[in-house]
PDB file of N, CA and C in Angstrom:
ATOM      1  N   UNK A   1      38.762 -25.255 -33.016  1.00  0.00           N
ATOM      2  CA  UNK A   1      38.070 -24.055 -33.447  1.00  0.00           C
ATOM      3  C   UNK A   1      39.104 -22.964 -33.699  1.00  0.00           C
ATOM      4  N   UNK A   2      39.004 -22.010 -34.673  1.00  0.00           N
ATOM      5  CA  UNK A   2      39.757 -20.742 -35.208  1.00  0.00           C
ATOM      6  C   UNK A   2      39.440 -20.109 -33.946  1.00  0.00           C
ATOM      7  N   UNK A   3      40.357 -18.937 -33.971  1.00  0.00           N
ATOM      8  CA  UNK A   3      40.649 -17.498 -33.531  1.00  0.00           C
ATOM      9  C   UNK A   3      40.065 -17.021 -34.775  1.00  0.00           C
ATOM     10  N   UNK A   4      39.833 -16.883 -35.662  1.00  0.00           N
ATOM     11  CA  UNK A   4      39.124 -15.807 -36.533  1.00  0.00           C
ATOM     12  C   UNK A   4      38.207 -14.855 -36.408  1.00  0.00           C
ATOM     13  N   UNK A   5      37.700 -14.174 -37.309  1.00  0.00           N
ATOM     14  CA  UNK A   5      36.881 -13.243 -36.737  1.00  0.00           C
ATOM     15  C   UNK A   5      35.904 -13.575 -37.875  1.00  0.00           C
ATOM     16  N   UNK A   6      34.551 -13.811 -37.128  1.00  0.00           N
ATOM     17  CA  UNK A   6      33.526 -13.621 -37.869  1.00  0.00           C
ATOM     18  C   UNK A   6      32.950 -13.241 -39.315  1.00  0.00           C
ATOM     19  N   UNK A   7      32.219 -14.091 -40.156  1.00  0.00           N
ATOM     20  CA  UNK A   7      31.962 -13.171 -41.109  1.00  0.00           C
ATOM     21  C   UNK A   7      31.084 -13.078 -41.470  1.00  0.00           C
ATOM     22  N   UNK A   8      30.402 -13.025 -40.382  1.00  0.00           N
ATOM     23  CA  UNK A   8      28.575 -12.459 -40.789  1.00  0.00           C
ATOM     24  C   UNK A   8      28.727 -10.463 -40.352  1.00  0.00           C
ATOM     25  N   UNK A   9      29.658 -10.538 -41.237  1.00  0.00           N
ATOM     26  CA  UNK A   9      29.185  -9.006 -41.384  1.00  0.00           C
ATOM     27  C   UNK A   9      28.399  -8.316 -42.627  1.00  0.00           C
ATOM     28  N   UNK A  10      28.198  -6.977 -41.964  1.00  0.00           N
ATOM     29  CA  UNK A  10      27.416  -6.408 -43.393  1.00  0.00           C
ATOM     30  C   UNK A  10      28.128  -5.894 -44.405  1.00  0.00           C
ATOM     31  N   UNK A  11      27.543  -5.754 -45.820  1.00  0.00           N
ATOM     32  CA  UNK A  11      28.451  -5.537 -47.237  1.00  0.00           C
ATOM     33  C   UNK A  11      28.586  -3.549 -46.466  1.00  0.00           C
ATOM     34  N   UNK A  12      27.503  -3.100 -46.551  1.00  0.00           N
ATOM     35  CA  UNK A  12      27.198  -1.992 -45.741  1.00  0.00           C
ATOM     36  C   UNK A  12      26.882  -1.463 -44.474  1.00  0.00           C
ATOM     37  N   UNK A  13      28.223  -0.920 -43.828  1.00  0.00           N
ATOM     38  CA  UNK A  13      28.404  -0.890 -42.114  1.00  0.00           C
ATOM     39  C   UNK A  13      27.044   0.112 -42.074  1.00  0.00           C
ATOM     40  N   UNK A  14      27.030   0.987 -42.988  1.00  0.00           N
ATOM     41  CA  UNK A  14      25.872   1.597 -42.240  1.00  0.00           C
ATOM     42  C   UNK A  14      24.513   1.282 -42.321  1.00  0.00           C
ATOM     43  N   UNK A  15      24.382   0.233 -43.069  1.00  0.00           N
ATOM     44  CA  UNK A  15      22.782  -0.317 -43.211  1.00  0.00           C
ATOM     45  C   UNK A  15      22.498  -1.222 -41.968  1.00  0.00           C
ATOM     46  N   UNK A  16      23.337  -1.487 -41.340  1.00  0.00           N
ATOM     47  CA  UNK A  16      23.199  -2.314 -39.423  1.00  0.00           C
ATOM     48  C   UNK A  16      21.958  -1.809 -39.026  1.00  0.00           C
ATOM     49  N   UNK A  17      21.759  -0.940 -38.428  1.00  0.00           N
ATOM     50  CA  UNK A  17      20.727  -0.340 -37.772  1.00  0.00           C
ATOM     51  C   UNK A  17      19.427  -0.596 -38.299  1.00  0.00           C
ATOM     52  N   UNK A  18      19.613  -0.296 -40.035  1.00  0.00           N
ATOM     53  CA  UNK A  18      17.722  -0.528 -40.866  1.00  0.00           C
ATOM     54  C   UNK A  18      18.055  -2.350 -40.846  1.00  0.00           C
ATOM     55  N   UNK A  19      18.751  -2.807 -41.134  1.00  0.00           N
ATOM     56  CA  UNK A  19      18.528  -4.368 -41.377  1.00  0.00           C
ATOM     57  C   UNK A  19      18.289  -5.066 -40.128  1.00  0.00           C
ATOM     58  N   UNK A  20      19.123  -4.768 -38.829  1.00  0.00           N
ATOM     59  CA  UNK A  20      18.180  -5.246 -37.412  1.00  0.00           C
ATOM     60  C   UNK A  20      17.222  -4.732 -37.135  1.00  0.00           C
ATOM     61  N   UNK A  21      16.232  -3.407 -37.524  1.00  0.00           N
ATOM     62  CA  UNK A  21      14.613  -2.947 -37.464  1.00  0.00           C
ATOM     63  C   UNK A  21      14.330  -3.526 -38.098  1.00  0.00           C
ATOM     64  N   UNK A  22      14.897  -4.477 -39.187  1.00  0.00           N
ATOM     65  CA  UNK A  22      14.234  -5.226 -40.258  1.00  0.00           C
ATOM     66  C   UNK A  22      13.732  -6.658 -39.692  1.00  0.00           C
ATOM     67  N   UNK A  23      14.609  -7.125 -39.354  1.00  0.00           N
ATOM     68  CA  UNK A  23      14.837  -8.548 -38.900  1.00  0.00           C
ATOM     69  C   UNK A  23      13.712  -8.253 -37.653  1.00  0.00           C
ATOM     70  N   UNK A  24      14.027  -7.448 -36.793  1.00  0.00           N
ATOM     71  CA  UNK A  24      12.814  -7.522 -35.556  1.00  0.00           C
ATOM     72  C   UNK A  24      11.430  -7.455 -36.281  1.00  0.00           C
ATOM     73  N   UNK A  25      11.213  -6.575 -37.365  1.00  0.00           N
ATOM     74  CA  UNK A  25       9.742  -6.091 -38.105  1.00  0.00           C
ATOM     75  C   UNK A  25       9.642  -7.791 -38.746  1.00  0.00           C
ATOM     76  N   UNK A  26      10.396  -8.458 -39.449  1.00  0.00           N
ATOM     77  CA  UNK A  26      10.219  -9.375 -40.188  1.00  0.00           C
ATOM     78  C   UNK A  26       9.925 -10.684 -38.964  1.00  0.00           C
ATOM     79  N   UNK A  27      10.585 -10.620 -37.794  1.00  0.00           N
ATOM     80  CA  UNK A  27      10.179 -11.788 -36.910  1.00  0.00           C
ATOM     81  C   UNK A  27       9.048 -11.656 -36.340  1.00  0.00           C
ATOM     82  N   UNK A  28       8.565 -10.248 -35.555  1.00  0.00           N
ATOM     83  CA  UNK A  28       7.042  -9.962 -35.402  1.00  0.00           C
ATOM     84  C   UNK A  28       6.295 -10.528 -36.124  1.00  0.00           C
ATOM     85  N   UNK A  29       6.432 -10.170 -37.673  1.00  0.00           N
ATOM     86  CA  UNK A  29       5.083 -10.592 -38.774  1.00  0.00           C
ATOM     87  C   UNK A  29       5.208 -11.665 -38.385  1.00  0.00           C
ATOM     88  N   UNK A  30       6.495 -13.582 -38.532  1.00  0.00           N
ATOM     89  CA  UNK A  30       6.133 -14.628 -38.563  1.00  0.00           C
ATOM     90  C   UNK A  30       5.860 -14.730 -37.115  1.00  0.00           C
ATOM     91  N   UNK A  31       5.513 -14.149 -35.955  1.00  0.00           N
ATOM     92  CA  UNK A  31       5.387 -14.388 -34.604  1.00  0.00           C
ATOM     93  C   UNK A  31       6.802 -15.120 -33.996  1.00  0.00           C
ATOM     94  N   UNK A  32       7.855 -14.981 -34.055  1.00  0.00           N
ATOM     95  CA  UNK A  32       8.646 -15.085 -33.851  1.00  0.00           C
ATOM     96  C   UNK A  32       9.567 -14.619 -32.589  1.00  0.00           C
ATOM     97  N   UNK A  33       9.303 -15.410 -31.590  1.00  0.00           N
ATOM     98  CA  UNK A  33       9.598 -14.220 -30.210  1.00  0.00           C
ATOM     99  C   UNK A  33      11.161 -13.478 -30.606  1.00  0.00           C
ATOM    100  N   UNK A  34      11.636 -13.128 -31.207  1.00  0.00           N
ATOM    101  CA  UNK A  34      12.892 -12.538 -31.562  1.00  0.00           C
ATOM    102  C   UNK A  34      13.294 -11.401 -30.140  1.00  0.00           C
ATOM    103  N   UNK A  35      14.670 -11.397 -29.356  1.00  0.00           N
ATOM    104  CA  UNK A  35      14.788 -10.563 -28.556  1.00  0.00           C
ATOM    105  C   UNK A  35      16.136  -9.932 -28.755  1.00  0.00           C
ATOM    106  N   UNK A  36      16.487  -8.209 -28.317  1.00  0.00           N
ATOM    107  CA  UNK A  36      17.902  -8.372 -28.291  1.00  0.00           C
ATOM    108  C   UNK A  36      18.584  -8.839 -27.888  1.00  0.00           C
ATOM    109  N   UNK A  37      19.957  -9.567 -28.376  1.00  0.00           N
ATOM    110  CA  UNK A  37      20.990  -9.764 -27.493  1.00  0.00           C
ATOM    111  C   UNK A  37      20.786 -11.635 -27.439  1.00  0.00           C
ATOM    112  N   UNK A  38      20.714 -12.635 -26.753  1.00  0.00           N
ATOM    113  CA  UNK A  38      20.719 -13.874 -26.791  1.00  0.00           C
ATOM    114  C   UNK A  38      19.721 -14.286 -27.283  1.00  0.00           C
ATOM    115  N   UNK A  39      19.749 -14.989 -28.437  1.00  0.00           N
ATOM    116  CA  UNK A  39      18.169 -15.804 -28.406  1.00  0.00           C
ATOM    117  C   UNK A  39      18.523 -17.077 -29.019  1.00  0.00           C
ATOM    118  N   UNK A  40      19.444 -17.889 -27.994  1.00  0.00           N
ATOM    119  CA  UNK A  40      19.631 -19.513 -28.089  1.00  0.00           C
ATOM    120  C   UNK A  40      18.389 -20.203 -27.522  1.00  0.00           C
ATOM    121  N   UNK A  41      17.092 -19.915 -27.407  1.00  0.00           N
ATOM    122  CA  UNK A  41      16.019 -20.477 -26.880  1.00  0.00           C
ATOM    123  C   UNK A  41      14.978 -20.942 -28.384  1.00  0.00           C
ATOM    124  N   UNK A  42      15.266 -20.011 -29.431  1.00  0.00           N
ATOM    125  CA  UNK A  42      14.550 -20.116 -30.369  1.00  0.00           C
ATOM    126  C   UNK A  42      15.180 -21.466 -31.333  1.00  0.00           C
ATOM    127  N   UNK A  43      14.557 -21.829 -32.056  1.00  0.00           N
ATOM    128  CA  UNK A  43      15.029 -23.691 -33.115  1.00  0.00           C
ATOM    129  C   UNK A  43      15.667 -22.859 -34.110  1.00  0.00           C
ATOM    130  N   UNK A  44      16.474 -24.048 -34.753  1.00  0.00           N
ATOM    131  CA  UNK A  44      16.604 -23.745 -36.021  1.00  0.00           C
ATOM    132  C   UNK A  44      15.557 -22.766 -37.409  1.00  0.00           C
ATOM    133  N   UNK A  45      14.436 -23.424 -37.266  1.00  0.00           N
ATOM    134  CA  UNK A  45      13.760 -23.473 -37.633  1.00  0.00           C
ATOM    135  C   UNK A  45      13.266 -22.218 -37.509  1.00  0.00           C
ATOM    136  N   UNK A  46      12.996 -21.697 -36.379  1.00  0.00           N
ATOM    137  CA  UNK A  46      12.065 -20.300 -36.351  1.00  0.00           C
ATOM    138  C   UNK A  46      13.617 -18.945 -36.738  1.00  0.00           C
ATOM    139  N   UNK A  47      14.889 -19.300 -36.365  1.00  0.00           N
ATOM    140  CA  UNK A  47      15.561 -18.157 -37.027  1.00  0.00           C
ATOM    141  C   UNK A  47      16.012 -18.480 -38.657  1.00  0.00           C
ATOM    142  N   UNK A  48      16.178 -19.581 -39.368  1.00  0.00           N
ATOM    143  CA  UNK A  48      15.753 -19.681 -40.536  1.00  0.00           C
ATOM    144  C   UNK A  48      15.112 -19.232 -41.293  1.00  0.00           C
ATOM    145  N   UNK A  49      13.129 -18.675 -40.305  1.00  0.00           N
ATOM    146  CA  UNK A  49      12.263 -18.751 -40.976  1.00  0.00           C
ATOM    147  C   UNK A  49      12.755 -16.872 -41.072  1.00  0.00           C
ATOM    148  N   UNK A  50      12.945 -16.513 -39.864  1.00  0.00           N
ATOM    149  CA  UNK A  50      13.217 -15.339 -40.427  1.00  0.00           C
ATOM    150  C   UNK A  50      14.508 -14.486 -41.330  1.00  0.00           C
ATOM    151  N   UNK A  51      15.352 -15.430 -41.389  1.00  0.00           N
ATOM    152  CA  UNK A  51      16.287 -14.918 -42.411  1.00  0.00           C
ATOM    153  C   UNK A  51      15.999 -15.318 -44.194  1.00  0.00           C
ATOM    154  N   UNK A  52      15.219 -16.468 -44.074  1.00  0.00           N
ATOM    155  CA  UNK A  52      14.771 -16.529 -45.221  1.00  0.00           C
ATOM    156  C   UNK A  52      13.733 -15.752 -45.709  1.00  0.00           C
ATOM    157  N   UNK A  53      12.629 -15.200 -44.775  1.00  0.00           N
ATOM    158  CA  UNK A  53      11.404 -14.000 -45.335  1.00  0.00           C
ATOM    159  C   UNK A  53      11.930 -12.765 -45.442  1.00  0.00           C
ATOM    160  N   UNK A  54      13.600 -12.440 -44.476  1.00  0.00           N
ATOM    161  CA  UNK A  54      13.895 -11.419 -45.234  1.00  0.00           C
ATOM    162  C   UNK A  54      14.319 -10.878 -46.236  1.00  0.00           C
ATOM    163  N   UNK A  55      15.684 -12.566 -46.633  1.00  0.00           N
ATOM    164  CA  UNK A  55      15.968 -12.422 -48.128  1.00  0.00           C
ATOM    165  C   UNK A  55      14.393 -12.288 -48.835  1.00  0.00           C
ATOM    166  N   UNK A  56      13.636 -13.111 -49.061  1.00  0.00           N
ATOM    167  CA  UNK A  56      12.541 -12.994 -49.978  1.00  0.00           C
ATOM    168  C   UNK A  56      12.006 -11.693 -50.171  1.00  0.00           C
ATOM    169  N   UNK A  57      12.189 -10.742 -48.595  1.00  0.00           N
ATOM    170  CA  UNK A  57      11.104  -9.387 -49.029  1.00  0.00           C
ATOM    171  C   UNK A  57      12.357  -8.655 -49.653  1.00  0.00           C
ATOM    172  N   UNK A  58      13.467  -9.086 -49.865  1.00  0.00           N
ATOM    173  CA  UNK A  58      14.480  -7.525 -50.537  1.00  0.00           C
ATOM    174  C   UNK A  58      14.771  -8.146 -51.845  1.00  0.00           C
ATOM    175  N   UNK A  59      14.398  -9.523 -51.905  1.00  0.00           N
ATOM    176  CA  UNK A  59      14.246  -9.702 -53.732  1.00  0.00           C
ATOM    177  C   UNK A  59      13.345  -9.175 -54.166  1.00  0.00           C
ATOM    178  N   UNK A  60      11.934  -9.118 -53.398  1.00  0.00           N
ATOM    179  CA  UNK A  60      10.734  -8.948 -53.813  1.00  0.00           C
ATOM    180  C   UNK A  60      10.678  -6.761 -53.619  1.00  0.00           C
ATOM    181  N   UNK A  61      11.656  -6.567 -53.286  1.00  0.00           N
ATOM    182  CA  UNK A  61      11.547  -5.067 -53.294  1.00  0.00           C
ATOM    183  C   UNK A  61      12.405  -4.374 -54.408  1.00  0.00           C
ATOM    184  N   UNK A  62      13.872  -5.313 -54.517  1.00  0.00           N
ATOM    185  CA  UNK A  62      14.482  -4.737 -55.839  1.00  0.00           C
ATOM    186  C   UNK A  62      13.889  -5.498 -57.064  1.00  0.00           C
ATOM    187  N   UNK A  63      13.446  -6.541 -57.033  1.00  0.00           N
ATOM    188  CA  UNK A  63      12.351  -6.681 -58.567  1.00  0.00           C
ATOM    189  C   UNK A  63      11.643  -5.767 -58.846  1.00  0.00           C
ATOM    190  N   UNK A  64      10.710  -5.141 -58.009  1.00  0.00           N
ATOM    191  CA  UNK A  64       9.800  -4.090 -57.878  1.00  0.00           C
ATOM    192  C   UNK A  64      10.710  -2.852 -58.760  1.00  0.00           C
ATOM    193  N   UNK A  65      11.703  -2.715 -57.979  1.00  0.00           N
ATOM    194  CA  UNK A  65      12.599  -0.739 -58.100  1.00  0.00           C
ATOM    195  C   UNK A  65      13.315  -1.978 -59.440  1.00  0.00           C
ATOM    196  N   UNK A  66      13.248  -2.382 -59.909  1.00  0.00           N
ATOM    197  CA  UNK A  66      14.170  -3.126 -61.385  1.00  0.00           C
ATOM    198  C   UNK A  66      13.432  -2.783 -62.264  1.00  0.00           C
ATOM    199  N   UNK A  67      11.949  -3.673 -61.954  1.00  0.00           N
ATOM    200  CA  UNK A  67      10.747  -3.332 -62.733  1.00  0.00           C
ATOM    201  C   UNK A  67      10.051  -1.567 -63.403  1.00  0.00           C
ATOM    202  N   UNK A  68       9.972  -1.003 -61.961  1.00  0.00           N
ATOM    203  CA  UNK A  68       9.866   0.120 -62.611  1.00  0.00           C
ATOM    204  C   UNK A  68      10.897   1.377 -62.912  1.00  0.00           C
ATOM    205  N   UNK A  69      12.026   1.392 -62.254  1.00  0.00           N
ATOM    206  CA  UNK A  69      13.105   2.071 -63.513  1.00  0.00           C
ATOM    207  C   UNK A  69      13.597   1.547 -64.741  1.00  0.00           C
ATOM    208  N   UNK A  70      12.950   0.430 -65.329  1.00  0.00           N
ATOM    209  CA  UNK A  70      13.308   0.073 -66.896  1.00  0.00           C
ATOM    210  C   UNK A  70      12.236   0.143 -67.382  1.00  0.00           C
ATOM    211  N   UNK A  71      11.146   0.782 -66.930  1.00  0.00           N
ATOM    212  CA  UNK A  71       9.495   1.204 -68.161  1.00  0.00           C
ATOM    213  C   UNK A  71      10.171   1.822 -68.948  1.00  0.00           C
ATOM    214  N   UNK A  72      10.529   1.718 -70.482  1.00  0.00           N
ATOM    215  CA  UNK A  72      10.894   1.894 -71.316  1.00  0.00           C
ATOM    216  C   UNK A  72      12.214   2.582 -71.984  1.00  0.00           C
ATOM    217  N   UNK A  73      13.026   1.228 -71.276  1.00  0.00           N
ATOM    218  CA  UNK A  73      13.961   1.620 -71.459  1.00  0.00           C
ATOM    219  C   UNK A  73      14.199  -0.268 -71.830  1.00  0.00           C
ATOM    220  N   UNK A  74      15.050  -0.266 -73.273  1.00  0.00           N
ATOM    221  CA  UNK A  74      15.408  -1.660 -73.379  1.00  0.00           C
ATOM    222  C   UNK A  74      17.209  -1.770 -73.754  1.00  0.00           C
ATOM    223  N   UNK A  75      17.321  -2.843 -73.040  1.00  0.00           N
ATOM    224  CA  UNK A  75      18.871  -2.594 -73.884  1.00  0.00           C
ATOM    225  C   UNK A  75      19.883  -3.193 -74.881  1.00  0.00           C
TER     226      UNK A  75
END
């Protein structure tokens, strides 16, 4: 195993704070016991489920803000 350092960091240090309220808001909805700090108790499967519904809700939010700042505008 490396000495390296991690690279699950964020593109934006300061978006940390809204993207873990995110991840807790997004594991609530799938019932997801999500806790701070350790959660080697949960499967593959249930932290999957929530990293994948979050990508989906921030595609599904910049399609939205894509969609409506180009009403008529073509290029």
């Amino acid at each position: 195993m490396s000495n390296t350092k991690s690279s699950n960091q964020a593109a934006v240090p300061e978006a940390k704070g809204a993207l873990d309220r995110f991840k807790f808001e997004v594991a609530n909805e799938l019932g997801v016991p999500l806790t701070d700090g350790y959660n080697g108790n949960l499967t593959s499967k249930q932290n999957g489920s929530v990293g994948g519904y979050m990508v989906k809700k921030m595609i599904e939010a910049q399609e939205r803000q894509m969609s409506s700042g180009s009403q008529g505008s073509q290029m």
